[in-house]
N, C-alpha and C. Protein backbone atom coordinates (compact mmCIF):
# COMPACT_ATOMS: atom_id res chain seq x y z
N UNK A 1 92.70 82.26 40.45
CA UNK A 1 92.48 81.50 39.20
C UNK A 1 93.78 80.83 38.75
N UNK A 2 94.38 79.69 39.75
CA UNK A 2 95.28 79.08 39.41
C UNK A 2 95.08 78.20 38.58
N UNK A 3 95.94 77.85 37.73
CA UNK A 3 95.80 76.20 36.77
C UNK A 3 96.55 75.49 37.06
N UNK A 4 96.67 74.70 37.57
CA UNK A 4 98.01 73.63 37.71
C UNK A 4 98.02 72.24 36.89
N UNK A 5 99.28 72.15 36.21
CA UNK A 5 99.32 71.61 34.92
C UNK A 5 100.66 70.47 35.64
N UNK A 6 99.98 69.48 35.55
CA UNK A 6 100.91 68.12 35.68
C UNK A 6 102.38 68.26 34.65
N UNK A 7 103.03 66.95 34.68
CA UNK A 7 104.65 68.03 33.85
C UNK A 7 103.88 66.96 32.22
N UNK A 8 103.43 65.92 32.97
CA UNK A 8 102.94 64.98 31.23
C UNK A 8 101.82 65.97 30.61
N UNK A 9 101.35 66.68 30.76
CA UNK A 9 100.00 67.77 30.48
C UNK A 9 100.84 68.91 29.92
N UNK A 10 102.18 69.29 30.64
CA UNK A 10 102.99 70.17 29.82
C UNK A 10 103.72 69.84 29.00
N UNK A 11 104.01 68.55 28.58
CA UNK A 11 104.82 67.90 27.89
C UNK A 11 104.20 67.71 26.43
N UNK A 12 102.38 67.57 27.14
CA UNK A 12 101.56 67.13 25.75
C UNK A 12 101.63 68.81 25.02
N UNK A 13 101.35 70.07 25.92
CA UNK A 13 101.26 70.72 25.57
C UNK A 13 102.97 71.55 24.58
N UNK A 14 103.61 71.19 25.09
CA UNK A 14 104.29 71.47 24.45
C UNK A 14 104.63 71.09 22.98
N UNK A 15 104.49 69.92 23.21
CA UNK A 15 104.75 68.62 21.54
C UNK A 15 103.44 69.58 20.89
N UNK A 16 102.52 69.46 21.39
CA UNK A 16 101.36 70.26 20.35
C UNK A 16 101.63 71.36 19.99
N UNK A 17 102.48 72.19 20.79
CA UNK A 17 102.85 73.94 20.46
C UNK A 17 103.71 73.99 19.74
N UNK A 18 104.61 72.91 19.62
CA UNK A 18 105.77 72.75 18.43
C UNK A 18 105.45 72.46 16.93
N UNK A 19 104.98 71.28 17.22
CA UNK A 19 103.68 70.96 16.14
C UNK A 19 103.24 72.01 14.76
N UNK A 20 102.44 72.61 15.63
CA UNK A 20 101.71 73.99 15.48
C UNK A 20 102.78 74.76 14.78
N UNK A 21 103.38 75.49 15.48
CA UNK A 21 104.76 76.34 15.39
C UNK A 21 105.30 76.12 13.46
N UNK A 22 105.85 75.02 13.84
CA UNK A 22 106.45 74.16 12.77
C UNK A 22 105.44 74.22 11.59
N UNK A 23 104.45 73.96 11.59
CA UNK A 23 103.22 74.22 11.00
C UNK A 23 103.02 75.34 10.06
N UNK A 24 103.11 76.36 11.05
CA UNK A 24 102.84 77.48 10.50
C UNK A 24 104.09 77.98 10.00
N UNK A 25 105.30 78.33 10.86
CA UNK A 25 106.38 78.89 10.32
C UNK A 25 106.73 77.97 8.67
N UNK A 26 106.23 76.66 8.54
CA UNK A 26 106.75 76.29 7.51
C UNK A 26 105.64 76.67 6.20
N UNK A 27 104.72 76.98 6.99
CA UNK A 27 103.55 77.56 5.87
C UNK A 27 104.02 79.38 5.18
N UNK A 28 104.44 79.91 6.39
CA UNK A 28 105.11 81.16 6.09
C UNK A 28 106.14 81.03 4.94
N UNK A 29 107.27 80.23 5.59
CA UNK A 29 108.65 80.25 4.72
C UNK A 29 108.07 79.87 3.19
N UNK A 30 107.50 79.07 2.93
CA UNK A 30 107.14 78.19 1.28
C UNK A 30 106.75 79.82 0.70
């Protein structure tokens, strides 16, 4: 059950996980 993830597919995924991240940690801190 491999996935293989192109590097632009990890790239999207990443910008979205930061996103996110940022998101929430800034929902925490307030």
């Amino acid at each position: 059950m491999e996935q293989l993830i192109t590097a632009e597919e990890l790239d999207h995924l990443a910008d979205e996980g930061v996103r996110v991240f940022l998101a929430a940690y800034g929902a925490v801190s307030d």
